[in-house]
PDB file of N, CA and C in Angstrom:
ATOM      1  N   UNK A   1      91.153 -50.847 -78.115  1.00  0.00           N
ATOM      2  CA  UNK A   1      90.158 -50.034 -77.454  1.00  0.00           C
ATOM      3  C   UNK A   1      90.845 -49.225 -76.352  1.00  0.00           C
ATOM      4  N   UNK A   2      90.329 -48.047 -76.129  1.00  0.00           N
ATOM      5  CA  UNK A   2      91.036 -47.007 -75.096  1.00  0.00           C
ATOM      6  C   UNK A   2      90.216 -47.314 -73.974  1.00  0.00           C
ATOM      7  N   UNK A   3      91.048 -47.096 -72.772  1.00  0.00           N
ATOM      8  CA  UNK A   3      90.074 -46.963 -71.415  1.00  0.00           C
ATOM      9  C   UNK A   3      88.976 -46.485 -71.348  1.00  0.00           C
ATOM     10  N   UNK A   4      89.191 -44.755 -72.107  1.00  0.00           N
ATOM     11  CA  UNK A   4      87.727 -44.276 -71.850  1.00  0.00           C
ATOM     12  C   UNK A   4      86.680 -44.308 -72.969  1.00  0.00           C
ATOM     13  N   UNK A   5      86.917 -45.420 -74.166  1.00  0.00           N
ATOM     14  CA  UNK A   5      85.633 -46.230 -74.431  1.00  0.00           C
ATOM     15  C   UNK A   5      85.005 -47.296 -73.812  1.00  0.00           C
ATOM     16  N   UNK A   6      86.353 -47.928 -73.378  1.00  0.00           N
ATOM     17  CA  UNK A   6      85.903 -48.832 -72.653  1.00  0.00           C
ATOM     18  C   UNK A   6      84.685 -48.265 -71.578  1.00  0.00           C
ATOM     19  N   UNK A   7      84.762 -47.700 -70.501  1.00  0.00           N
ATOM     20  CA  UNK A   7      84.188 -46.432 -69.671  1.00  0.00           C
ATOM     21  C   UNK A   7      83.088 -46.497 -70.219  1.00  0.00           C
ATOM     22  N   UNK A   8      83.165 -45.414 -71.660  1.00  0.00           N
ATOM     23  CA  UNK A   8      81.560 -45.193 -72.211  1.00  0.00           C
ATOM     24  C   UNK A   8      80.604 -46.144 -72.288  1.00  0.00           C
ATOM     25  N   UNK A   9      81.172 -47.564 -72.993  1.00  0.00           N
ATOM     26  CA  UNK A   9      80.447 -48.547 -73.045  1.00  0.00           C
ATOM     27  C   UNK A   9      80.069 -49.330 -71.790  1.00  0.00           C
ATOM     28  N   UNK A  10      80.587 -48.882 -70.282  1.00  0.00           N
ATOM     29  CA  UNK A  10      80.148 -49.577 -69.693  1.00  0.00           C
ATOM     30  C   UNK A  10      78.736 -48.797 -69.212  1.00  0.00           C
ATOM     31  N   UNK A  11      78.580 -47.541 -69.191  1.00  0.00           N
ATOM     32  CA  UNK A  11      77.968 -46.304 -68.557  1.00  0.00           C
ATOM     33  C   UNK A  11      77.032 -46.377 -69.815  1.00  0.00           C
ATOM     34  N   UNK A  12      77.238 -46.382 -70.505  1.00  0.00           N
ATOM     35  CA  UNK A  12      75.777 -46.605 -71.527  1.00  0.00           C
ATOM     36  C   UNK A  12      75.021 -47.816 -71.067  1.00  0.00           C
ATOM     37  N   UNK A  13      75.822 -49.056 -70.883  1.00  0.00           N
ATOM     38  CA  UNK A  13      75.252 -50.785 -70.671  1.00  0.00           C
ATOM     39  C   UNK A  13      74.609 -50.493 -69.557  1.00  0.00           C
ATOM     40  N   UNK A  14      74.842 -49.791 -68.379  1.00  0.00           N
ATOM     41  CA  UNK A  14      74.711 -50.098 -66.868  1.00  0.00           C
ATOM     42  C   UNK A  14      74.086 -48.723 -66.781  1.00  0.00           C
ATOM     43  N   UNK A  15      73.994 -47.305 -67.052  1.00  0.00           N
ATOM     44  CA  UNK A  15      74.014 -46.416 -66.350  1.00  0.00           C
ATOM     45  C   UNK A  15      75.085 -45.879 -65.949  1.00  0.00           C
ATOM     46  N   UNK A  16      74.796 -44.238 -66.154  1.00  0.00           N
ATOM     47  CA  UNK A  16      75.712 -43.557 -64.923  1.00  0.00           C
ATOM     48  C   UNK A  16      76.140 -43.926 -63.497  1.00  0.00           C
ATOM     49  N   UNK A  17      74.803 -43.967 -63.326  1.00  0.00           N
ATOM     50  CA  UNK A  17      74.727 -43.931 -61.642  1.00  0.00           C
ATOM     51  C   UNK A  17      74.986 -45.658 -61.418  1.00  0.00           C
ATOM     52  N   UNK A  18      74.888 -46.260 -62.023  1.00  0.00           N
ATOM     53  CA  UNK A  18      75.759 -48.136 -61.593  1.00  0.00           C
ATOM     54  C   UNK A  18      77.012 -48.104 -62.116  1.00  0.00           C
ATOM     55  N   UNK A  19      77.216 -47.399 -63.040  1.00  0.00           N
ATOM     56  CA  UNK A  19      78.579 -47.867 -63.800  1.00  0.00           C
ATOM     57  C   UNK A  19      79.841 -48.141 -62.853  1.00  0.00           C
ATOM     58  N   UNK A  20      80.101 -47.111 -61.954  1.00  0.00           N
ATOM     59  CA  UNK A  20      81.189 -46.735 -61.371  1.00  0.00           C
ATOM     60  C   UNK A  20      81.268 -47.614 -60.372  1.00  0.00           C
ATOM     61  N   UNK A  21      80.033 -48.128 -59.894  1.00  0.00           N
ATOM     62  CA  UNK A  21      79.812 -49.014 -58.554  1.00  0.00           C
ATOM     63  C   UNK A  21      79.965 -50.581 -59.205  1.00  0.00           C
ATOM     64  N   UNK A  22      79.434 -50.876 -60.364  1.00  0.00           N
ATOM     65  CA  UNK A  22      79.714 -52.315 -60.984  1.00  0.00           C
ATOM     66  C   UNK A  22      80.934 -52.179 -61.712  1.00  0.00           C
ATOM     67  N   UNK A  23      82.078 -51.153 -61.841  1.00  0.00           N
ATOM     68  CA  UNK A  23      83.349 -51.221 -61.726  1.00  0.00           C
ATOM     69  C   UNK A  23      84.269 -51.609 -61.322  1.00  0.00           C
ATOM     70  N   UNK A  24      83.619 -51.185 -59.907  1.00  0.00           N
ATOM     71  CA  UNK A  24      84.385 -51.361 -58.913  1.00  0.00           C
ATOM     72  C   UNK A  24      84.262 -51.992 -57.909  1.00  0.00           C
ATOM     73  N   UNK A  25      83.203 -52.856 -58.355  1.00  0.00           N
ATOM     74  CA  UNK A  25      82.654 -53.966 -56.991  1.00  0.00           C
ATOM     75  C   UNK A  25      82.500 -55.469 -57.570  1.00  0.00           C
ATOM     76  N   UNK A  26      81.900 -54.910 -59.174  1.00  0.00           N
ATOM     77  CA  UNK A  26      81.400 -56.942 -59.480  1.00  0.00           C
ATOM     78  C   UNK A  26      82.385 -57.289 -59.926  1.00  0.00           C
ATOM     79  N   UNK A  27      82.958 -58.556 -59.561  1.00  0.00           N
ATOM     80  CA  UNK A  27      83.994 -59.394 -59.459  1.00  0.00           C
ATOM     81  C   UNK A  27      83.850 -59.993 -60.964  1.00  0.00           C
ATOM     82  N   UNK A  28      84.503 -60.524 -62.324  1.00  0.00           N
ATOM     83  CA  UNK A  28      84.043 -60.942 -63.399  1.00  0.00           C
ATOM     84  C   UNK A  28      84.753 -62.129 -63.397  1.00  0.00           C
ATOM     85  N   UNK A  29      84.271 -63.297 -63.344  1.00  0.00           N
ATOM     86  CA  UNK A  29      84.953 -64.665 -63.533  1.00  0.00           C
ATOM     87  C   UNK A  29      86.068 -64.928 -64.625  1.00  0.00           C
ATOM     88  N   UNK A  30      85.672 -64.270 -65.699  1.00  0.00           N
ATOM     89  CA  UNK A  30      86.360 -64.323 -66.823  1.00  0.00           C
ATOM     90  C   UNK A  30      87.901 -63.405 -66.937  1.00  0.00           C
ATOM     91  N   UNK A  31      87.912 -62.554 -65.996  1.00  0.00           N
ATOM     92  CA  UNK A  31      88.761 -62.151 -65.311  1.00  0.00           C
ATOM     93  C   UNK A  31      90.093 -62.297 -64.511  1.00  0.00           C
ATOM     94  N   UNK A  32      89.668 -64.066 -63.504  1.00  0.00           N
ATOM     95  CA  UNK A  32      90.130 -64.038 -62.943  1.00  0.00           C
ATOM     96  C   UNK A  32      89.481 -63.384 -61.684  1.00  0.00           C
ATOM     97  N   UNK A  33      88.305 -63.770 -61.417  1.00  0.00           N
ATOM     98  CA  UNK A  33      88.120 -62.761 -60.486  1.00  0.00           C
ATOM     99  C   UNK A  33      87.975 -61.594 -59.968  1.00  0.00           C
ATOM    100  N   UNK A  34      88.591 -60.682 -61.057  1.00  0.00           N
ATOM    101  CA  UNK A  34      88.736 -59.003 -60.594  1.00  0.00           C
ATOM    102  C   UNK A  34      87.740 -58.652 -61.234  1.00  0.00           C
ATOM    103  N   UNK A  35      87.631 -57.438 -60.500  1.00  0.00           N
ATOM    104  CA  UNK A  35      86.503 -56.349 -61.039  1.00  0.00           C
ATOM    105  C   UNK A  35      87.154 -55.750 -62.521  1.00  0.00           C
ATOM    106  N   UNK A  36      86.784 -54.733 -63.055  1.00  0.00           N
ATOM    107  CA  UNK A  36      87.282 -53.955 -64.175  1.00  0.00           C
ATOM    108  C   UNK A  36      88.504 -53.222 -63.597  1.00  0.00           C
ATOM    109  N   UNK A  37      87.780 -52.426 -62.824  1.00  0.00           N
ATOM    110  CA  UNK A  37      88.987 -51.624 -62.258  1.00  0.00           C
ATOM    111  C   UNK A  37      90.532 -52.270 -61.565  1.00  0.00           C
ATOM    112  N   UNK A  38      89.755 -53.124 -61.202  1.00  0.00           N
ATOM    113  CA  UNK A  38      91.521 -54.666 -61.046  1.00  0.00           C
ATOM    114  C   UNK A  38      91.841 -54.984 -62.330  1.00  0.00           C
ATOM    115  N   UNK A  39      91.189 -55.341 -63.286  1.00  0.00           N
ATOM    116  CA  UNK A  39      91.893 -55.414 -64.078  1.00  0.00           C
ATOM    117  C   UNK A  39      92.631 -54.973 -65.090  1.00  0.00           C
ATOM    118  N   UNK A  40      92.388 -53.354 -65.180  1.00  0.00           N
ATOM    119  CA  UNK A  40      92.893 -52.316 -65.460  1.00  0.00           C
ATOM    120  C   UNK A  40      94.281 -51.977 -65.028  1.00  0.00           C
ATOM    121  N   UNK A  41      93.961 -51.926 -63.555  1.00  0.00           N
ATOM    122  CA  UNK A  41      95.430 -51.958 -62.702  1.00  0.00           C
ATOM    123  C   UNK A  41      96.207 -53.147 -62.718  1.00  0.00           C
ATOM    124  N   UNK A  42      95.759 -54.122 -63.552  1.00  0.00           N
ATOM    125  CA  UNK A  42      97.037 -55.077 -63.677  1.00  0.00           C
ATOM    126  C   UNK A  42      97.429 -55.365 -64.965  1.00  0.00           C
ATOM    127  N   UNK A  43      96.625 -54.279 -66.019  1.00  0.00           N
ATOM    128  CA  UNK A  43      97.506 -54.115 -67.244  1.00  0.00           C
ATOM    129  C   UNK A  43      96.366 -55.081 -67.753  1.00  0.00           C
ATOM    130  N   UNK A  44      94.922 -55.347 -67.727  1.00  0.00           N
ATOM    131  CA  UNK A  44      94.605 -56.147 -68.700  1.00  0.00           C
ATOM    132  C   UNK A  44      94.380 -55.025 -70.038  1.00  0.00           C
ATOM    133  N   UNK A  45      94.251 -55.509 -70.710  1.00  0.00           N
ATOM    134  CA  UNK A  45      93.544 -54.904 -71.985  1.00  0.00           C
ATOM    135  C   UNK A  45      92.390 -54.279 -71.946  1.00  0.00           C
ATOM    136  N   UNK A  46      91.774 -52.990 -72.594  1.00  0.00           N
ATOM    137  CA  UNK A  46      90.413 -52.944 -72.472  1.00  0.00           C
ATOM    138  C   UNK A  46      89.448 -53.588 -73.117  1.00  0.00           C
ATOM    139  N   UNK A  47      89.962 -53.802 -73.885  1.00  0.00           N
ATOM    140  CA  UNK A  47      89.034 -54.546 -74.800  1.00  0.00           C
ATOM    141  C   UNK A  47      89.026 -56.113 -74.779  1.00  0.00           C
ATOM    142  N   UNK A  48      90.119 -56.700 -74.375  1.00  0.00           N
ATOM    143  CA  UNK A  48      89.322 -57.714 -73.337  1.00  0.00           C
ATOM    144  C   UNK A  48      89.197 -58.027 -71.978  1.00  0.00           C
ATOM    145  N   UNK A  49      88.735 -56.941 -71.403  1.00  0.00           N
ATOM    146  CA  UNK A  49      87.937 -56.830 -70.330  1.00  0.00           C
ATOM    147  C   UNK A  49      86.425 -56.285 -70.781  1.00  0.00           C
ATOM    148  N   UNK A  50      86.522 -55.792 -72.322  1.00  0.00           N
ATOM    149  CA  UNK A  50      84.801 -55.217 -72.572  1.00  0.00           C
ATOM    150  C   UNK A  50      84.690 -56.740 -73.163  1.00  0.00           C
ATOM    151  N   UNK A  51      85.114 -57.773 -73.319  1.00  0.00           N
ATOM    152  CA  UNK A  51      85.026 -58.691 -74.011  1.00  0.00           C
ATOM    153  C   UNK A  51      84.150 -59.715 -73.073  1.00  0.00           C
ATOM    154  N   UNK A  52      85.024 -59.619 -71.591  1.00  0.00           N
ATOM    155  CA  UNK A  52      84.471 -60.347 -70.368  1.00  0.00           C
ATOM    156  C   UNK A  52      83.372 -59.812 -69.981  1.00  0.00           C
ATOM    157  N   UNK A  53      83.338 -58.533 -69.946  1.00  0.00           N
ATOM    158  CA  UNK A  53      81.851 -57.797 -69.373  1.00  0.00           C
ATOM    159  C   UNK A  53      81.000 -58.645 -70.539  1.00  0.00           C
ATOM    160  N   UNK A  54      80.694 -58.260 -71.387  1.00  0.00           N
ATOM    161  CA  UNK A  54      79.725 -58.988 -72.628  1.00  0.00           C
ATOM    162  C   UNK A  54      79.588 -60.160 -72.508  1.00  0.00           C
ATOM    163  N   UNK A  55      80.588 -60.969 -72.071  1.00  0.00           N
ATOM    164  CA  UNK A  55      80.381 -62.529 -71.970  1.00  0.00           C
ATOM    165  C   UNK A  55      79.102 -62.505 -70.551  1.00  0.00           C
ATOM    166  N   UNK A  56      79.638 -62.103 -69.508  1.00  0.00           N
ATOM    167  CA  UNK A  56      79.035 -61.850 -68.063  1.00  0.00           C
ATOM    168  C   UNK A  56      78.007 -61.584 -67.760  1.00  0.00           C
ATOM    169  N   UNK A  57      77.520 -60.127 -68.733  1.00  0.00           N
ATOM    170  CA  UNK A  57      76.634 -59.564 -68.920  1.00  0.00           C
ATOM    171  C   UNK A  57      75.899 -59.188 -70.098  1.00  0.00           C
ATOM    172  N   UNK A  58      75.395 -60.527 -71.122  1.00  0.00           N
ATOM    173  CA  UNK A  58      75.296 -60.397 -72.139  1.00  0.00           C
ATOM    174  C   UNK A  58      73.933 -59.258 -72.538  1.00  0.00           C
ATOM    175  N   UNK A  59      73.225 -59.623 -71.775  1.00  0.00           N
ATOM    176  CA  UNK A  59      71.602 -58.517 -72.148  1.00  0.00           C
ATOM    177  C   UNK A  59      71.511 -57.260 -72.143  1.00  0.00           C
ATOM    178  N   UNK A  60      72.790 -56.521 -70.897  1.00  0.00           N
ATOM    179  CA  UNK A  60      73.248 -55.399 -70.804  1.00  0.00           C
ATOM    180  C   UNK A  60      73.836 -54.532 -71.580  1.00  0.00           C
ATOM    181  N   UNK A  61      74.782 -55.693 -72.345  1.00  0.00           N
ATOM    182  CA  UNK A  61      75.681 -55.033 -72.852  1.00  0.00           C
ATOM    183  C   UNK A  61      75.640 -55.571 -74.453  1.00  0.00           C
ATOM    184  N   UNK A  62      74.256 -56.101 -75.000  1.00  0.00           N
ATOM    185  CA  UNK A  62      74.182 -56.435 -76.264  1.00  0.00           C
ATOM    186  C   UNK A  62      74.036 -54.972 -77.472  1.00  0.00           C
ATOM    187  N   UNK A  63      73.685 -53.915 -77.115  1.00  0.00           N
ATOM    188  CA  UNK A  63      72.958 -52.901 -77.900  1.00  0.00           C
ATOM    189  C   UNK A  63      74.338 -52.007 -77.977  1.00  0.00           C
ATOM    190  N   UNK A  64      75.742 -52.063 -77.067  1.00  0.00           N
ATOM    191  CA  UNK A  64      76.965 -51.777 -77.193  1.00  0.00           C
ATOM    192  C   UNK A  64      77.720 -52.573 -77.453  1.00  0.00           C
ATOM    193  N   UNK A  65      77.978 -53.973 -77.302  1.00  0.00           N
ATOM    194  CA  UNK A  65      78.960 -55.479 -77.906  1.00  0.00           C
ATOM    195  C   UNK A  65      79.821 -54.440 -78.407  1.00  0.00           C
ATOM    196  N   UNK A  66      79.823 -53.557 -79.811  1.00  0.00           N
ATOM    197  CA  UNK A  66      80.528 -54.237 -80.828  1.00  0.00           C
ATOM    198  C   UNK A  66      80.838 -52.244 -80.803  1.00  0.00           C
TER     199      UNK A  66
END
């Protein structure tokens, strides 16, 4: 998965106007703690970091999962 699907799918799950802010603020356990955007900058994968969002945020992000 590329970054900026990753991106799309979060901005479809959340909104425009949350996406960028639950990017860059909610912390994901599955993670390790980091937000997306930490874990981006430390080389995770995108696709499993869309893997952790879905785990995290399953209701949000069920109608994009896959």
């Amino acid at each position: 998965m590329r970054i900026s699907d990753l991106r799309n799918r979060i901005e479809l799950s959340f909104g425009p106007e949350w996406a960028p802010s639950f990017s860059k603020d909610i912390a994901i356990s599955e993670l390790g703690s980091k937000t997306v955007d930490e874990a981006l900058a430390a080389g995770v994968e995108a696709a499993d970091i869309w893997r952790a969002v879905c785990n995290a945020h399953p209701v949000e992000t069920l109608a994009h999962k896959y």
